[in-house]
C-alpha atoms as a PDB file:
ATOM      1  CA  UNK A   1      58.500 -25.435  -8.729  1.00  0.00           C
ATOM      2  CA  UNK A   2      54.555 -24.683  -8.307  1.00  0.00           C
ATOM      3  CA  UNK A   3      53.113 -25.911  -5.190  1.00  0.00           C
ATOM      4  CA  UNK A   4      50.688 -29.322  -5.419  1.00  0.00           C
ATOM      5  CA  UNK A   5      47.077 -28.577  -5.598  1.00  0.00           C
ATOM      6  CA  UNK A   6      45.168 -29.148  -2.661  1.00  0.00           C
ATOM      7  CA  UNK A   7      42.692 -31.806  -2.458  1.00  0.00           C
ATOM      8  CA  UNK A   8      38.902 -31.660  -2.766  1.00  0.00           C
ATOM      9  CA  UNK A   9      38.214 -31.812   1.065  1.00  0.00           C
ATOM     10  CA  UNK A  10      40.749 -29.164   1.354  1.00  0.00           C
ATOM     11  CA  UNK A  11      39.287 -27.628  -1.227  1.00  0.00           C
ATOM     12  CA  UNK A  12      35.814 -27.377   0.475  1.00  0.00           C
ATOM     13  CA  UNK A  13      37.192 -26.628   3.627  1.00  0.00           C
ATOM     14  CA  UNK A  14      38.830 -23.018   2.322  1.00  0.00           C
ATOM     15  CA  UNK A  15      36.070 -22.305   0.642  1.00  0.00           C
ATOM     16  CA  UNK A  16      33.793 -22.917   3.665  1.00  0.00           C
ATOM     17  CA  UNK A  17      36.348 -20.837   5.205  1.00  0.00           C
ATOM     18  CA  UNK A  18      35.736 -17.648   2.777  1.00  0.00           C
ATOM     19  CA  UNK A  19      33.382 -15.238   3.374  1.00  0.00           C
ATOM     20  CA  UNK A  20      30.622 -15.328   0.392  1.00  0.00           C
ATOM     21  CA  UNK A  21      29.324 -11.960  -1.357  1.00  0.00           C
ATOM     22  CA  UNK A  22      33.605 -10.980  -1.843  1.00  0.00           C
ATOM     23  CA  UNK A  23      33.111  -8.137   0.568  1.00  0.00           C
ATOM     24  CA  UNK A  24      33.378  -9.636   3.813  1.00  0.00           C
ATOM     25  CA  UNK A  25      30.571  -7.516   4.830  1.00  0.00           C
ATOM     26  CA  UNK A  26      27.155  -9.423   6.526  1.00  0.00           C
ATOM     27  CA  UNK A  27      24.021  -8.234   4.634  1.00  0.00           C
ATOM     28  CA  UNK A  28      21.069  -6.612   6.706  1.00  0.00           C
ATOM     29  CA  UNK A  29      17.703  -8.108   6.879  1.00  0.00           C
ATOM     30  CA  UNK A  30      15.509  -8.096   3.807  1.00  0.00           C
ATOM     31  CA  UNK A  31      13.697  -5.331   3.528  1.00  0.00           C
ATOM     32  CA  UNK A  32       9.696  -6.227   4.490  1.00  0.00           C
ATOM     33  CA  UNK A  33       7.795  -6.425   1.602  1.00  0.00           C
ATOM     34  CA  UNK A  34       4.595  -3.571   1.617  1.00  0.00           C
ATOM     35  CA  UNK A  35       1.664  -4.510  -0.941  1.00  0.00           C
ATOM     36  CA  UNK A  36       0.931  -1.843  -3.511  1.00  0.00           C
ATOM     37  CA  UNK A  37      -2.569  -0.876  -4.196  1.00  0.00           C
ATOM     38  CA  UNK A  38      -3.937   1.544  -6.832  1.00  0.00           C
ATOM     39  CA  UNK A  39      -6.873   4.081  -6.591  1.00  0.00           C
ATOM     40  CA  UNK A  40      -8.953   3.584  -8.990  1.00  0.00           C
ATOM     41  CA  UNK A  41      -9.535   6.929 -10.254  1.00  0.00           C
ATOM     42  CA  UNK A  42      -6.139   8.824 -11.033  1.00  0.00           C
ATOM     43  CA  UNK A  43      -4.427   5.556 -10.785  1.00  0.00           C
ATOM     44  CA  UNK A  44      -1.458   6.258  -7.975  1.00  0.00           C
ATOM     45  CA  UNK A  45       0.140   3.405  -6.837  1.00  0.00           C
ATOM     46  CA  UNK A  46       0.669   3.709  -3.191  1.00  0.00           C
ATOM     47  CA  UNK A  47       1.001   1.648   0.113  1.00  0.00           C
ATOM     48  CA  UNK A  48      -2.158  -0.723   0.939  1.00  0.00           C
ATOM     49  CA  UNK A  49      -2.392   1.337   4.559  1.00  0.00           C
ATOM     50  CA  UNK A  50      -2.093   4.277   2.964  1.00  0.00           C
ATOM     51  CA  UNK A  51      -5.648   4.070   0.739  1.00  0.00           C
ATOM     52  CA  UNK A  52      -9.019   3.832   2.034  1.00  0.00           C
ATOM     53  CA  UNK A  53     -10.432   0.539   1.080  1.00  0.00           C
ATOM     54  CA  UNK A  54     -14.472   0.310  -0.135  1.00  0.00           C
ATOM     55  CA  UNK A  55     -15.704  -3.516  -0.319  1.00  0.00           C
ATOM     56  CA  UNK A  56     -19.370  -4.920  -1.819  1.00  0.00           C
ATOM     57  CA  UNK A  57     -20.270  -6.808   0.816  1.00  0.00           C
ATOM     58  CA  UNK A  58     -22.432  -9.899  -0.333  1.00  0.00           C
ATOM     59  CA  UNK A  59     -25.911  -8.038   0.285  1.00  0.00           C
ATOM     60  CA  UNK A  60     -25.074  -5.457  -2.092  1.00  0.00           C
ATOM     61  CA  UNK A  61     -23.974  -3.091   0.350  1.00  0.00           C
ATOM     62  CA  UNK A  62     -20.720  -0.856  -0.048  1.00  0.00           C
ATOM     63  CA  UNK A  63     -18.728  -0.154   2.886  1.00  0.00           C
ATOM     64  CA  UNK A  64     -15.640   1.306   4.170  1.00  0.00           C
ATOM     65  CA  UNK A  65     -13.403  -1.293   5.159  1.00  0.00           C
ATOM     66  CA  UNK A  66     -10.502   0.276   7.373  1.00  0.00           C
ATOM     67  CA  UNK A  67      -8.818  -3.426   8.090  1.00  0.00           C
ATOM     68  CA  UNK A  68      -8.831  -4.208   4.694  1.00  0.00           C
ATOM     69  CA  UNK A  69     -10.009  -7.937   5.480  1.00  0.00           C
ATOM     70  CA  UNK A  70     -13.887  -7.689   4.595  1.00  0.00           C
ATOM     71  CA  UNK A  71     -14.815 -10.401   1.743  1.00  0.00           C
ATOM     72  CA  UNK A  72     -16.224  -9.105  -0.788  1.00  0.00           C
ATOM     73  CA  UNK A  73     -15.133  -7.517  -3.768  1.00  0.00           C
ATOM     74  CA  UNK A  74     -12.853  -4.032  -2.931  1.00  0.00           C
ATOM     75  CA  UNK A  75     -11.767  -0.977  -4.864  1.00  0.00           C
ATOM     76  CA  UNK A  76      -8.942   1.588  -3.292  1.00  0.00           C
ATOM     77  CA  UNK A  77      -9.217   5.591  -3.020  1.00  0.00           C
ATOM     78  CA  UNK A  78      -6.624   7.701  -1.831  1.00  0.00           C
ATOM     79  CA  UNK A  79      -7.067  10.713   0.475  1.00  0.00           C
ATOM     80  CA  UNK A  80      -7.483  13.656  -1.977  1.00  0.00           C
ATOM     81  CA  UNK A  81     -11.022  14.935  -1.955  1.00  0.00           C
ATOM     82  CA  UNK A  82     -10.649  15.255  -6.048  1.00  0.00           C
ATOM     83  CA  UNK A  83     -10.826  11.483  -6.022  1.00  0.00           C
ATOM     84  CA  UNK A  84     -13.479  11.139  -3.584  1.00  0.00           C
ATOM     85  CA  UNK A  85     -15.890  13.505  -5.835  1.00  0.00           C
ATOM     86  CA  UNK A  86     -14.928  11.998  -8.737  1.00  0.00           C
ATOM     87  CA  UNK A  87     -15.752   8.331  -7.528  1.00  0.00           C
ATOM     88  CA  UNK A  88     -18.975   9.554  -6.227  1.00  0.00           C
ATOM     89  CA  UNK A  89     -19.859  11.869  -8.852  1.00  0.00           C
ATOM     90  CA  UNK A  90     -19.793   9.331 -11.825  1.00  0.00           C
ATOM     91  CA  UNK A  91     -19.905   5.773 -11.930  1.00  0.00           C
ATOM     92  CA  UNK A  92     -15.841   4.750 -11.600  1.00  0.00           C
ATOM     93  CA  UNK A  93     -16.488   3.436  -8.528  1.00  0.00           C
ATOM     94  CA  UNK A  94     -19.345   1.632  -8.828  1.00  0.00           C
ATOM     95  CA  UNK A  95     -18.205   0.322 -12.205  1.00  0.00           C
ATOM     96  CA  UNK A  96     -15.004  -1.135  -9.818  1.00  0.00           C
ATOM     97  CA  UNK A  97     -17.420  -2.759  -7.700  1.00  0.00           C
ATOM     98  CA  UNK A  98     -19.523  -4.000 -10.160  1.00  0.00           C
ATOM     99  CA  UNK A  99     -22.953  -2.682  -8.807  1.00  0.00           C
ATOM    100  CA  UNK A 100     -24.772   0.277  -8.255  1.00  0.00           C
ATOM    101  CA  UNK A 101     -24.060   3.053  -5.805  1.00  0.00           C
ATOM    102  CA  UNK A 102     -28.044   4.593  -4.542  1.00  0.00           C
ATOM    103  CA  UNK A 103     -27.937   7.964  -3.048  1.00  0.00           C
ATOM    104  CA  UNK A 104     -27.704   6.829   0.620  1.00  0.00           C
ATOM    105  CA  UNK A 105     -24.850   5.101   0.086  1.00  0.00           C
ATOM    106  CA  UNK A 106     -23.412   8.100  -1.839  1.00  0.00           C
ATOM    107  CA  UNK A 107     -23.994  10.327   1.114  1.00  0.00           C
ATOM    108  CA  UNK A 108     -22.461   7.944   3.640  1.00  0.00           C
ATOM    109  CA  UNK A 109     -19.409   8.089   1.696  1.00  0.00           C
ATOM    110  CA  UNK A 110     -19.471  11.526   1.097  1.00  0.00           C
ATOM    111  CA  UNK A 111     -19.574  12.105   5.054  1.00  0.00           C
ATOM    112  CA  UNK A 112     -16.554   9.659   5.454  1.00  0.00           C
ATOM    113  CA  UNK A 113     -14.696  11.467   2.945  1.00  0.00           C
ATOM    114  CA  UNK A 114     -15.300  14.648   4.791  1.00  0.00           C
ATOM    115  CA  UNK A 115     -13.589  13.296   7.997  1.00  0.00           C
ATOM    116  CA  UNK A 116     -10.384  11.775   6.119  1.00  0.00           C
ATOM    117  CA  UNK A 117      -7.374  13.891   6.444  1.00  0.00           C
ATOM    118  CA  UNK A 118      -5.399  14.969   3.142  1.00  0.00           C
ATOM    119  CA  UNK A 119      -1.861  14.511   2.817  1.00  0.00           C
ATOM    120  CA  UNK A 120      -1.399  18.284   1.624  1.00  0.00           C
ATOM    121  CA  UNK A 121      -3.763  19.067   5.004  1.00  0.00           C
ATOM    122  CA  UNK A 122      -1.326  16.894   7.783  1.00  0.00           C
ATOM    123  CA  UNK A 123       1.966  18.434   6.191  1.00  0.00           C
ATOM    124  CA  UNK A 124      -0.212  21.946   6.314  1.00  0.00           C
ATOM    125  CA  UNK A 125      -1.126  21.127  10.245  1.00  0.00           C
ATOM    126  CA  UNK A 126       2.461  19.750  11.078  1.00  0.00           C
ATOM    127  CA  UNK A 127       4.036  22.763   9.543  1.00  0.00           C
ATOM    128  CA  UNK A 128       2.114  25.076  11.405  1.00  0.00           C
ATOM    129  CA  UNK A 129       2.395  23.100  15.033  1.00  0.00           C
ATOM    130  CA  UNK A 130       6.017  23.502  14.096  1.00  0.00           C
ATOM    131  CA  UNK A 131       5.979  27.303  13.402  1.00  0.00           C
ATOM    132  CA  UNK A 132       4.142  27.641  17.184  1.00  0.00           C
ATOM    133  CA  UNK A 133       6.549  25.493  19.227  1.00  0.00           C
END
């Protein structure tokens, strides 16, 4: 003889009752989303933080923006000083901020490219700090 079927608050009840995902297991937190930026001259996608961020401010003027708030309209680099010359040397970047880059502002970015450390240089400087300690 099969047993009676249970009723529909029962029903609800042991189903309240079962874990949900089959497992048993809890999930962890959701992962935190990170935007994705792209340098506009070899075209790496990488983290927001992890490009340098150059905005038109609304006099014309380009700037470095290192909170990556200014208004204006904003183009990404990365670190590697092949993508620094390039975007000085032509017009890529000033085609991605729609204006036009004069010589003084060329330098000024040329001098802040000079101080930004490459990837390839920090895993060069960690390795060696390792070798000495």
């Amino acid at each position: 003889m099969t047993s009676p079927s249970p009723s529909p608050s029962q029903a609800r009840a042991q189903a309240a009752a079962k874990p949900k995902g089959g497992s048993g297991t809890k999930k962890g937190p959701r992962p935190k989303h990170v935007p994705q930026r792209m340098c506009v001259v070899c075209r790496d996608h990488a983290a927001k933080r992890a490009l340098t961020r150059l905005v038109r401010v609304g006099d014309g003027q380009v700037e470095v923006d290192p909170s990556g708030r200014k208004n204006g309209r904003g183009a990404y680099l990365c670190a590697r000083p092949e993508c620094w010359e390039r975007a000085l040397k032509g017009e890529l970047l000033a085609k991605a901020l729609n204006t036009t880059l004069p010589t003084a502002v060329r330098d000024h970015l040329r001098d802040h490219a000079a101080t930004l450390a490459t990837p390839e240089g920090a895993a060069a400087e960690a390795a060696a700090a390792k070798e000495n300690a």
